[in-house]
PDB file of N, CA and C in Angstrom:
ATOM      1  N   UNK A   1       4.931  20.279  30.165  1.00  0.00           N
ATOM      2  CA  UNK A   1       5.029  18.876  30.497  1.00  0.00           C
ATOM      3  C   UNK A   1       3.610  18.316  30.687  1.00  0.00           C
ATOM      4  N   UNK A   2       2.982  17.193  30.102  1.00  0.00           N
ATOM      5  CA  UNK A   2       2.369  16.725  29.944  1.00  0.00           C
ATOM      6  C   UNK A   2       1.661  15.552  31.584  1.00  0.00           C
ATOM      7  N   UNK A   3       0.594  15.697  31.994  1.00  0.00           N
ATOM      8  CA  UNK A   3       0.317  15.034  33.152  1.00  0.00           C
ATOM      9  C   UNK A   3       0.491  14.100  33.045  1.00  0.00           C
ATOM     10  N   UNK A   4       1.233  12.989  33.899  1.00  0.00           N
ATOM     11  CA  UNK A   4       0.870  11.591  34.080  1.00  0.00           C
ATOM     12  C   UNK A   4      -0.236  10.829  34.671  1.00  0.00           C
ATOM     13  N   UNK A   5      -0.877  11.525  34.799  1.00  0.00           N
ATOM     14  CA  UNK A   5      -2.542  11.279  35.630  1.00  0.00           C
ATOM     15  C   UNK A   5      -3.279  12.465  35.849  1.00  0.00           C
ATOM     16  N   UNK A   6      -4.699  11.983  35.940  1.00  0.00           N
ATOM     17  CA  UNK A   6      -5.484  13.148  36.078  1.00  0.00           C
ATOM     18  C   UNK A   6      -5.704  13.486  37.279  1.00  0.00           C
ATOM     19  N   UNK A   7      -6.508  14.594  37.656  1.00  0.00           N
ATOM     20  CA  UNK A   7      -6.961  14.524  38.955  1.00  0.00           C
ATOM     21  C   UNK A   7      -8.134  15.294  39.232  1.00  0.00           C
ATOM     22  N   UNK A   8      -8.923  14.320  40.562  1.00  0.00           N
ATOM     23  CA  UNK A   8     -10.196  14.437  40.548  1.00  0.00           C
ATOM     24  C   UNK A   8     -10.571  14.602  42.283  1.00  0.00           C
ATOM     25  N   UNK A   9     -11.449  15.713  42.640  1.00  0.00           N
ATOM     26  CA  UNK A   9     -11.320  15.861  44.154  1.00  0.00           C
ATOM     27  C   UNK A   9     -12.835  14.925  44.315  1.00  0.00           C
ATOM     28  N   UNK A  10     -12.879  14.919  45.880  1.00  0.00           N
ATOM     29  CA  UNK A  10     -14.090  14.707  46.561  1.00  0.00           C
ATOM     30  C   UNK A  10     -14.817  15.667  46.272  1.00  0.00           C
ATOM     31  N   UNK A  11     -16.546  15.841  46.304  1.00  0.00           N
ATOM     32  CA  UNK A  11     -17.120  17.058  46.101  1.00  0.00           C
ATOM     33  C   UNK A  11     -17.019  17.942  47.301  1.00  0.00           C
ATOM     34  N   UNK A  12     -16.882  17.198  48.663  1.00  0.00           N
ATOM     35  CA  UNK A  12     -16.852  17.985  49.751  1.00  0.00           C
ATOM     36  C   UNK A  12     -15.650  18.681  49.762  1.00  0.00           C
ATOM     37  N   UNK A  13     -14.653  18.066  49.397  1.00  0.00           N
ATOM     38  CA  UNK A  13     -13.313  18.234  49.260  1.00  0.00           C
ATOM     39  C   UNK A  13     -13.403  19.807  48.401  1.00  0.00           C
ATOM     40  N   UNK A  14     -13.929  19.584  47.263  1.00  0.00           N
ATOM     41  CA  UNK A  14     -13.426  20.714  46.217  1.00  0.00           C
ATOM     42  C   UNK A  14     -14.408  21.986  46.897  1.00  0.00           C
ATOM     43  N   UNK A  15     -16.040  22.043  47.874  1.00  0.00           N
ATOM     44  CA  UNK A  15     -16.434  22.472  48.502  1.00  0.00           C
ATOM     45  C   UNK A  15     -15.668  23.287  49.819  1.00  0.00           C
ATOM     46  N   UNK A  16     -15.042  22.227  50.346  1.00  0.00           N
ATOM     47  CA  UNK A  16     -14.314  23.057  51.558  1.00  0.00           C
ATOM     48  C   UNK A  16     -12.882  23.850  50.498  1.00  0.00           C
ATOM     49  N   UNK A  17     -11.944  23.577  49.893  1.00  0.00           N
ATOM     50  CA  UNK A  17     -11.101  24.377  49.622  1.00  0.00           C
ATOM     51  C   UNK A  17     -11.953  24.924  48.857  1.00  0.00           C
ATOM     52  N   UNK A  18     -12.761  25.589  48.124  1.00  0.00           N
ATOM     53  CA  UNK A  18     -13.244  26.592  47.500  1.00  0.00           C
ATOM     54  C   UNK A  18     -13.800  28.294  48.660  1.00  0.00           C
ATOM     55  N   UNK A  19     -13.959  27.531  50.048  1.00  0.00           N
ATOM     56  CA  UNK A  19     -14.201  28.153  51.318  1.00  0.00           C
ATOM     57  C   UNK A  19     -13.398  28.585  51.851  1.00  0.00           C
ATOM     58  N   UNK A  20     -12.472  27.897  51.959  1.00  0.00           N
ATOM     59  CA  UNK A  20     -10.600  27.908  52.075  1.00  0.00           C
ATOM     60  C   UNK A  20     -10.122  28.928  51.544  1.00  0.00           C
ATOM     61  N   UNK A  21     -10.113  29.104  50.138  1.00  0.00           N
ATOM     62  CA  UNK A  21      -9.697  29.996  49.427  1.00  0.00           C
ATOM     63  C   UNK A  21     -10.399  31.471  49.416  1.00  0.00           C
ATOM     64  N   UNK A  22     -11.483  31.667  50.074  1.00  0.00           N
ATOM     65  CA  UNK A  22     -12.424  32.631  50.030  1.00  0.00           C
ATOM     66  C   UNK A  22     -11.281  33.258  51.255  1.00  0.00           C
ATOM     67  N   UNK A  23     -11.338  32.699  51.899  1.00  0.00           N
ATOM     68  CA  UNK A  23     -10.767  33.254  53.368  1.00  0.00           C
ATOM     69  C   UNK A  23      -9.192  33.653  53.413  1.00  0.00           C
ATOM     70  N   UNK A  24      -8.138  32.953  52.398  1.00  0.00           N
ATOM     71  CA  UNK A  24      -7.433  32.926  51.981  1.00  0.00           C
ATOM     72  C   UNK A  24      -6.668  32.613  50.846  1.00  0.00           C
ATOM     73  N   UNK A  25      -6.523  33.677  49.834  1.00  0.00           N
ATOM     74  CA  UNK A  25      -6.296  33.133  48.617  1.00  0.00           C
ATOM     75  C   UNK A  25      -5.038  32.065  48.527  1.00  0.00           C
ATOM     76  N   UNK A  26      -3.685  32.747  49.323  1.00  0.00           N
ATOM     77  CA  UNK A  26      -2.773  31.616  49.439  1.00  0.00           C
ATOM     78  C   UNK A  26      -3.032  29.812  49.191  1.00  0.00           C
ATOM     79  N   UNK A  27      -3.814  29.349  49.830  1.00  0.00           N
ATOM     80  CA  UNK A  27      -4.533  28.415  49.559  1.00  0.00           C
ATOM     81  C   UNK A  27      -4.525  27.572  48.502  1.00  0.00           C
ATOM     82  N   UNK A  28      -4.747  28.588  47.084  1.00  0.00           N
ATOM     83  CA  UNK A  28      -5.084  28.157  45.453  1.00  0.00           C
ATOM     84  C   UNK A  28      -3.677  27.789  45.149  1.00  0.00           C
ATOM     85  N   UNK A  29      -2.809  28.833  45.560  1.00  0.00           N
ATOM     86  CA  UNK A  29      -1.420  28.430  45.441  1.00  0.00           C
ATOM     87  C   UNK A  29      -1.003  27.184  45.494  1.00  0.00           C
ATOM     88  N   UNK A  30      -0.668  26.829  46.714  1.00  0.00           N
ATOM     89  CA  UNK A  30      -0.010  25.611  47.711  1.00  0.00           C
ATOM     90  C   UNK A  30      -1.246  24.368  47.293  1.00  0.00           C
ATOM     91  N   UNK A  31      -2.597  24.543  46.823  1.00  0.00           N
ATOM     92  CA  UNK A  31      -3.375  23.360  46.606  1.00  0.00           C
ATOM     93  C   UNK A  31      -2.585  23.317  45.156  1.00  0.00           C
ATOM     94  N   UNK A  32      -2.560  24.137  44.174  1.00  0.00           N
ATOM     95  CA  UNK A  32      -1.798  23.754  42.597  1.00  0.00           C
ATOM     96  C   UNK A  32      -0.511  23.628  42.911  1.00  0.00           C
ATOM     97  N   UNK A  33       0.221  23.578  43.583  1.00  0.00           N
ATOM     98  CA  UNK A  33       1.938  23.388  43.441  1.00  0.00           C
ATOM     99  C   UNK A  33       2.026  21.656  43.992  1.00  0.00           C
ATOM    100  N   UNK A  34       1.077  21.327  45.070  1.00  0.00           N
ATOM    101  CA  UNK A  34       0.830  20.046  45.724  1.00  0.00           C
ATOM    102  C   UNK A  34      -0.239  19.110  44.389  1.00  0.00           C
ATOM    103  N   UNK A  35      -0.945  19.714  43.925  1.00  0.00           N
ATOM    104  CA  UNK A  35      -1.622  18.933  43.013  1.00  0.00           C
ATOM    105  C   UNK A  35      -0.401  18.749  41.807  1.00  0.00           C
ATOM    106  N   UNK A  36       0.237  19.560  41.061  1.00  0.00           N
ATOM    107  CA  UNK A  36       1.342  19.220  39.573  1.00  0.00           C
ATOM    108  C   UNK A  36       1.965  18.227  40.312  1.00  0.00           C
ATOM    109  N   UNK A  37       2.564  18.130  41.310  1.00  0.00           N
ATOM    110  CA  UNK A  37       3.240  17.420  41.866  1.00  0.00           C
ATOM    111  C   UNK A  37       3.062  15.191  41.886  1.00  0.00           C
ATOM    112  N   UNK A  38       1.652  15.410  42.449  1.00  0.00           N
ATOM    113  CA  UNK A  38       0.745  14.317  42.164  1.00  0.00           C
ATOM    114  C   UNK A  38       0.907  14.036  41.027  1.00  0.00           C
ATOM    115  N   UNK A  39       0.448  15.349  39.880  1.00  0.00           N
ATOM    116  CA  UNK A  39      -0.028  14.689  38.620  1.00  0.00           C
ATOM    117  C   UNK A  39       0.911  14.378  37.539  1.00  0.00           C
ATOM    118  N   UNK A  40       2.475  14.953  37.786  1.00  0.00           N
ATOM    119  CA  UNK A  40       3.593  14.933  36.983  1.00  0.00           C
ATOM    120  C   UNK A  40       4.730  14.242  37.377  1.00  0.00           C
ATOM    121  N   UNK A  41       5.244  13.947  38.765  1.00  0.00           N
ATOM    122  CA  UNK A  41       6.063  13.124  39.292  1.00  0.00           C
ATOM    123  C   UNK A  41       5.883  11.642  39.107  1.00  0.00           C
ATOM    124  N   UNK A  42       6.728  10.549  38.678  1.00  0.00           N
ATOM    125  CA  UNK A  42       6.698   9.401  39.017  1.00  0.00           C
ATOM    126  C   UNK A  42       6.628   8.374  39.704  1.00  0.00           C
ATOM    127  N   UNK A  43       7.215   9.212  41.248  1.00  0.00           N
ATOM    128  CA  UNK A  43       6.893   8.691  42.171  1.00  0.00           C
ATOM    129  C   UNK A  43       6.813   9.846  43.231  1.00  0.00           C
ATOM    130  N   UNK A  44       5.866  10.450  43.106  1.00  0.00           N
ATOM    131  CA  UNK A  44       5.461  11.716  44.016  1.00  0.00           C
ATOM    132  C   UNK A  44       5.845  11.733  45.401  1.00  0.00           C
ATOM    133  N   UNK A  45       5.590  12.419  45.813  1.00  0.00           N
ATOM    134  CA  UNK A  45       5.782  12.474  47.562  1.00  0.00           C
ATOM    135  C   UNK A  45       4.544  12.770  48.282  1.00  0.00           C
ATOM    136  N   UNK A  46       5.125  12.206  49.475  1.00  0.00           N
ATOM    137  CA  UNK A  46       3.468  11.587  50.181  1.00  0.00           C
ATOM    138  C   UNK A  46       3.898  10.448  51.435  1.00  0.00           C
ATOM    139  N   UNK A  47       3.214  10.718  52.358  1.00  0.00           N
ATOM    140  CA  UNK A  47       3.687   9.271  53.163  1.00  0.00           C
ATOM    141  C   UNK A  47       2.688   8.525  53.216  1.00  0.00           C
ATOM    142  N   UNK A  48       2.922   7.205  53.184  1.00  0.00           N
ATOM    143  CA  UNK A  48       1.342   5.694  52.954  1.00  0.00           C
ATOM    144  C   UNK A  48       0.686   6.142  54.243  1.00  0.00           C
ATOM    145  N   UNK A  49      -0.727   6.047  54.317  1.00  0.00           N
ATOM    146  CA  UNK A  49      -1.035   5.950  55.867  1.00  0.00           C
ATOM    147  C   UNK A  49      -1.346   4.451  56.020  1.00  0.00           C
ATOM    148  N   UNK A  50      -1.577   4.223  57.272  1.00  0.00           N
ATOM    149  CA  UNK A  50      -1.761   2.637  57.680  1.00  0.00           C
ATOM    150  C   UNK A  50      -2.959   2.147  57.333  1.00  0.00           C
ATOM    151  N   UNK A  51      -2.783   0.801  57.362  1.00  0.00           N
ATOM    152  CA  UNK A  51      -4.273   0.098  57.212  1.00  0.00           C
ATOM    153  C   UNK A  51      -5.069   0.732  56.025  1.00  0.00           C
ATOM    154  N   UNK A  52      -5.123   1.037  54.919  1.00  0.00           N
ATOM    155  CA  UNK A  52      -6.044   1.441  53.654  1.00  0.00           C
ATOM    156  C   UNK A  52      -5.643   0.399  52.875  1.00  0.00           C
ATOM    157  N   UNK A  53      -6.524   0.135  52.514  1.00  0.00           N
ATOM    158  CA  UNK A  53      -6.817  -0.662  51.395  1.00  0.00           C
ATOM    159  C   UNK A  53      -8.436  -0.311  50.631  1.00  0.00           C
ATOM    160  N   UNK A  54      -7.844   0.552  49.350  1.00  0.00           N
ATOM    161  CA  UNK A  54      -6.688   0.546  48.466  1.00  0.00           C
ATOM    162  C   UNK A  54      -5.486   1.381  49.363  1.00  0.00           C
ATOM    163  N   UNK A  55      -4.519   1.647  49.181  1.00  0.00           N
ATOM    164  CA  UNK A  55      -3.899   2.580  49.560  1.00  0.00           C
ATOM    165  C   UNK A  55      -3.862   4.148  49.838  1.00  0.00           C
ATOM    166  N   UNK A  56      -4.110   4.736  50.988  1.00  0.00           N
ATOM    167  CA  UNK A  56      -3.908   6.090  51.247  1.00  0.00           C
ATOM    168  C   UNK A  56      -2.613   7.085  51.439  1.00  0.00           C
ATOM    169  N   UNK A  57      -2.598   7.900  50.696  1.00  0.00           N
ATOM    170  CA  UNK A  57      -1.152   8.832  51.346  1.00  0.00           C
ATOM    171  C   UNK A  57      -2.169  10.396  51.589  1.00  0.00           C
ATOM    172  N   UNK A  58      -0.427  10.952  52.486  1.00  0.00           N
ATOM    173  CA  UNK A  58      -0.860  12.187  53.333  1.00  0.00           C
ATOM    174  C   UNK A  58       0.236  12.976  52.169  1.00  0.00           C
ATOM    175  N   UNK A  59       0.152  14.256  51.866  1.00  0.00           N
ATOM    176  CA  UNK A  59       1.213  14.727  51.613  1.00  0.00           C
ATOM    177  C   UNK A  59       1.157  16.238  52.143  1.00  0.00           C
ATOM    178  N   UNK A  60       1.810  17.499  53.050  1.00  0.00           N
ATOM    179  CA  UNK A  60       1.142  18.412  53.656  1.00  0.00           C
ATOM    180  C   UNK A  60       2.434  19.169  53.127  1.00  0.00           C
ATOM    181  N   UNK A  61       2.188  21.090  53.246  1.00  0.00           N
ATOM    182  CA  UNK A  61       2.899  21.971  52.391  1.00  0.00           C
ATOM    183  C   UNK A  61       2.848  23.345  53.389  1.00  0.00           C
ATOM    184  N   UNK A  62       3.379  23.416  54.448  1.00  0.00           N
ATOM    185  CA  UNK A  62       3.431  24.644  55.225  1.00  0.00           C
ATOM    186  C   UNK A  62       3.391  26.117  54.400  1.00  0.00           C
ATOM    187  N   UNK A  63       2.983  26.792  54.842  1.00  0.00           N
ATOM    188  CA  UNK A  63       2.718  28.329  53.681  1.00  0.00           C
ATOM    189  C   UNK A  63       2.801  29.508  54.729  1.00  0.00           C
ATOM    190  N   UNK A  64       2.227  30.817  53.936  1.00  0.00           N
ATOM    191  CA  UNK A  64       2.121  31.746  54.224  1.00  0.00           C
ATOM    192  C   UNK A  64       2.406  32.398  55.765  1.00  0.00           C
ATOM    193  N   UNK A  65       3.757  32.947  55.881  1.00  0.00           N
ATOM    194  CA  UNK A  65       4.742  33.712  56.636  1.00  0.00           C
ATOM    195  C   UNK A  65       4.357  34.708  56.654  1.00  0.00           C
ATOM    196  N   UNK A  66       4.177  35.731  57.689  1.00  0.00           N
ATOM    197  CA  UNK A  66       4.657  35.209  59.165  1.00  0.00           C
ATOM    198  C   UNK A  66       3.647  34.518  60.042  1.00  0.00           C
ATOM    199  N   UNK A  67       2.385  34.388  59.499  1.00  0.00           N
ATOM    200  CA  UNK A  67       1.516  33.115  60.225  1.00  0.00           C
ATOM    201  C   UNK A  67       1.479  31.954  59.308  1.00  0.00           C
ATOM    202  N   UNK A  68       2.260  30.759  59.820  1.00  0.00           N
ATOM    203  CA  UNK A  68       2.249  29.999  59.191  1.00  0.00           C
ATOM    204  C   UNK A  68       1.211  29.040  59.289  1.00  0.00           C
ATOM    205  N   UNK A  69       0.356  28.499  57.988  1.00  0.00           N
ATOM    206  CA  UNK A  69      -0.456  27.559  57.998  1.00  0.00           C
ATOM    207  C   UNK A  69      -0.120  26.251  57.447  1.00  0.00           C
ATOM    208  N   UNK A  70      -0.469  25.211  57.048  1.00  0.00           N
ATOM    209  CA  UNK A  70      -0.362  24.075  56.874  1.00  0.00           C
ATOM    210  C   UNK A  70      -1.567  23.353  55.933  1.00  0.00           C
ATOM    211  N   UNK A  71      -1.462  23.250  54.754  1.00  0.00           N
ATOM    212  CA  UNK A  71      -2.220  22.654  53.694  1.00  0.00           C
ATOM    213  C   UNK A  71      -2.171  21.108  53.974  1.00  0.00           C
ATOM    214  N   UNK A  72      -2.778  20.070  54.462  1.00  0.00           N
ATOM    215  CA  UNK A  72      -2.845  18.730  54.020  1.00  0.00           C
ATOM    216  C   UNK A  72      -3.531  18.210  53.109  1.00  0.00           C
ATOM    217  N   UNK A  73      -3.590  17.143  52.439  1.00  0.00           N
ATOM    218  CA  UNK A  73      -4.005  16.575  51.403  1.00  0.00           C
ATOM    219  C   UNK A  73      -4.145  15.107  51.728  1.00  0.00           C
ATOM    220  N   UNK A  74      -4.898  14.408  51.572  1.00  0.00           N
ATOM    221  CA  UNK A  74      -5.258  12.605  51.871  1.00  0.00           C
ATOM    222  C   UNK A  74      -5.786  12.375  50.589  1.00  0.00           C
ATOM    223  N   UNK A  75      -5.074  11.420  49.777  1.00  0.00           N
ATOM    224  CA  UNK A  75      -5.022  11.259  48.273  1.00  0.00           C
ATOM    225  C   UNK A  75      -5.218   9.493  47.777  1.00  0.00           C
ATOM    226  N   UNK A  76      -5.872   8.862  46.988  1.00  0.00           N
ATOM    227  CA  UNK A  76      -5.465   7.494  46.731  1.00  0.00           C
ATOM    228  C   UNK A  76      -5.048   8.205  45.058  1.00  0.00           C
ATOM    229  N   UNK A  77      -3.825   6.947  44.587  1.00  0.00           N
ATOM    230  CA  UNK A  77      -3.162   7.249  43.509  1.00  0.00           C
ATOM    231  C   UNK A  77      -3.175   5.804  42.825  1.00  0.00           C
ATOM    232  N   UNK A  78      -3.754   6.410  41.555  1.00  0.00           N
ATOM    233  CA  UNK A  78      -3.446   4.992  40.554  1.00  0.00           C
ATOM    234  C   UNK A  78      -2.290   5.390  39.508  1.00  0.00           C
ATOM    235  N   UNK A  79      -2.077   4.334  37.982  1.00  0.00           N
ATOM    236  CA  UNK A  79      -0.782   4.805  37.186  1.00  0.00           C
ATOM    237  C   UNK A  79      -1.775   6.332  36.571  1.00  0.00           C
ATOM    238  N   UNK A  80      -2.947   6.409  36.712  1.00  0.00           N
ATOM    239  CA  UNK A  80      -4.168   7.201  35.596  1.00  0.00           C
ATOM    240  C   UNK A  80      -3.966   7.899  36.736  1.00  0.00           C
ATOM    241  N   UNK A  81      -4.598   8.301  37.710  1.00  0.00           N
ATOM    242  CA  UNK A  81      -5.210   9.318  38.576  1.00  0.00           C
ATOM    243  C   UNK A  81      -5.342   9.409  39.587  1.00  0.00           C
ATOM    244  N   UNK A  82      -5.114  10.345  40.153  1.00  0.00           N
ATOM    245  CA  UNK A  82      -5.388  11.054  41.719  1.00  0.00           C
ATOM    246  C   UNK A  82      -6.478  11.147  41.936  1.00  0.00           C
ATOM    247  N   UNK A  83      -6.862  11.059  43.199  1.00  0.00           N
ATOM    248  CA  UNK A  83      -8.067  11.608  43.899  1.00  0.00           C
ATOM    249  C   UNK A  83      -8.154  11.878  44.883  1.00  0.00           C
ATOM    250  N   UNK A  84      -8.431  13.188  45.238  1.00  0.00           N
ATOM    251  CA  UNK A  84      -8.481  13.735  46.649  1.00  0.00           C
ATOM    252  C   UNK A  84      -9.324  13.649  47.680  1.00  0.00           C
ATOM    253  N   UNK A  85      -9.432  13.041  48.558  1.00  0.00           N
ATOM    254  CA  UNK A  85     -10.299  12.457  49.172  1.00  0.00           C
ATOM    255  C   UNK A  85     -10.544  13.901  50.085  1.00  0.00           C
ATOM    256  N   UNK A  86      -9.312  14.090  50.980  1.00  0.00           N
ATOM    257  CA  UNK A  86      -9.686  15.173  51.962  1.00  0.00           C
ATOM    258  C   UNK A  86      -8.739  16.292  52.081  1.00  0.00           C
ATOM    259  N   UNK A  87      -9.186  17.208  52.516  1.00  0.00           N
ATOM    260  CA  UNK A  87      -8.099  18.592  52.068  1.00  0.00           C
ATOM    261  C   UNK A  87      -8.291  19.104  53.504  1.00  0.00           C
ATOM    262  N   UNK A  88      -7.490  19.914  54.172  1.00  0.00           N
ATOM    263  CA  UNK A  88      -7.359  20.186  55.427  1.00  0.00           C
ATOM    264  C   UNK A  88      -6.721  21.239  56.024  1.00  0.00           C
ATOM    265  N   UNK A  89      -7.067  22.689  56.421  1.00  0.00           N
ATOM    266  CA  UNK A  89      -6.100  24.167  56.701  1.00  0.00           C
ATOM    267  C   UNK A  89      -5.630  23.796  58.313  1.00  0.00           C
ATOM    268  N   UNK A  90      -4.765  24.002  58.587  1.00  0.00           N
ATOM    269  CA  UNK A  90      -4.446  24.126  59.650  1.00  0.00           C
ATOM    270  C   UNK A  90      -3.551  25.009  60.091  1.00  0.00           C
ATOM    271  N   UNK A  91      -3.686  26.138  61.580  1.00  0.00           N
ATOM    272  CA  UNK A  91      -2.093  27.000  61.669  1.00  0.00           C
ATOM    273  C   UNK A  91      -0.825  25.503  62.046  1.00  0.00           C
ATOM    274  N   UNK A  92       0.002  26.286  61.741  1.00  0.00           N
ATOM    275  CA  UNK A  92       1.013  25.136  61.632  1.00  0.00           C
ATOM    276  C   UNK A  92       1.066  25.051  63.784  1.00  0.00           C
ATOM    277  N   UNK A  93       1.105  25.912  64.750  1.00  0.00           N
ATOM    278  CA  UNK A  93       0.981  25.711  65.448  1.00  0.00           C
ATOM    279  C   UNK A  93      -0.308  24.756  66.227  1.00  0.00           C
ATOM    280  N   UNK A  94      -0.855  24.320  65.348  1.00  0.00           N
ATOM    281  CA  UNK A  94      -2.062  23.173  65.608  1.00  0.00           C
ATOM    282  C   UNK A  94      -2.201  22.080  65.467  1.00  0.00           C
ATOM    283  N   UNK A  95      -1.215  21.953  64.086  1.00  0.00           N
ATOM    284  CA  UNK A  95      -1.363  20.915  63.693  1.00  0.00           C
ATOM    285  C   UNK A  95      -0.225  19.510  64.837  1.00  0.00           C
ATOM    286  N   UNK A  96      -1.014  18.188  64.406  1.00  0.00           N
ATOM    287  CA  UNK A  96      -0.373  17.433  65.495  1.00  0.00           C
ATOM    288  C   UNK A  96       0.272  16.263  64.271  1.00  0.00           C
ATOM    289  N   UNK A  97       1.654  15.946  64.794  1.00  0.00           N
ATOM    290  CA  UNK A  97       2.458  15.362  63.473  1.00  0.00           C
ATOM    291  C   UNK A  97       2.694  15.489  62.620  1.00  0.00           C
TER     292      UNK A  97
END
């Protein structure tokens, strides 16, 4: 299946998950299953955050059992392309909302 948009990270962004992934490969996983998602869905999933203009969404992917962590993602989306602004590990016991 063919992408409906491309996608393009922050440099810090593609910096920290490349660090991410050193420490945990799981990581590469859950960042490509959350990225096809972006780039092949029509109307992806994600919740708006407030106040952005252009528009911001969150979209986050709990992982690796029996310590569970928490992948977030902060994304602006056009009909062309994604871009990942910020990428974020968290144990799921940390994370807040």
């Amino acid at each position: 299946m063919k992408p409906l948009r491309t996608l393009r990270l922050a440099p810090a962004t593609k910096e920290y998950l490349e660090e991410e992934e050193e420490r945990d490969p799981s990581v590469r996983k859950v960042f490509d299953g959350l990225t096809w998602l972006l780039q092949h869905e029509e109307n992806p999933p994600g919740y708006p955050l407030p106040d952005y203009h252009p528009p911001r969404y969150l979209i986050k992917k709990s992982y690796r059992l029996p310590i569970p962590r928490v992948l977030r993602l902060v994304y602006q989306m056009t009909q062309k392309e994604v871009f990942i602004e910020l990428a974020q590990v968290v144990d799921f016991n940390e994370q807040e909302g």
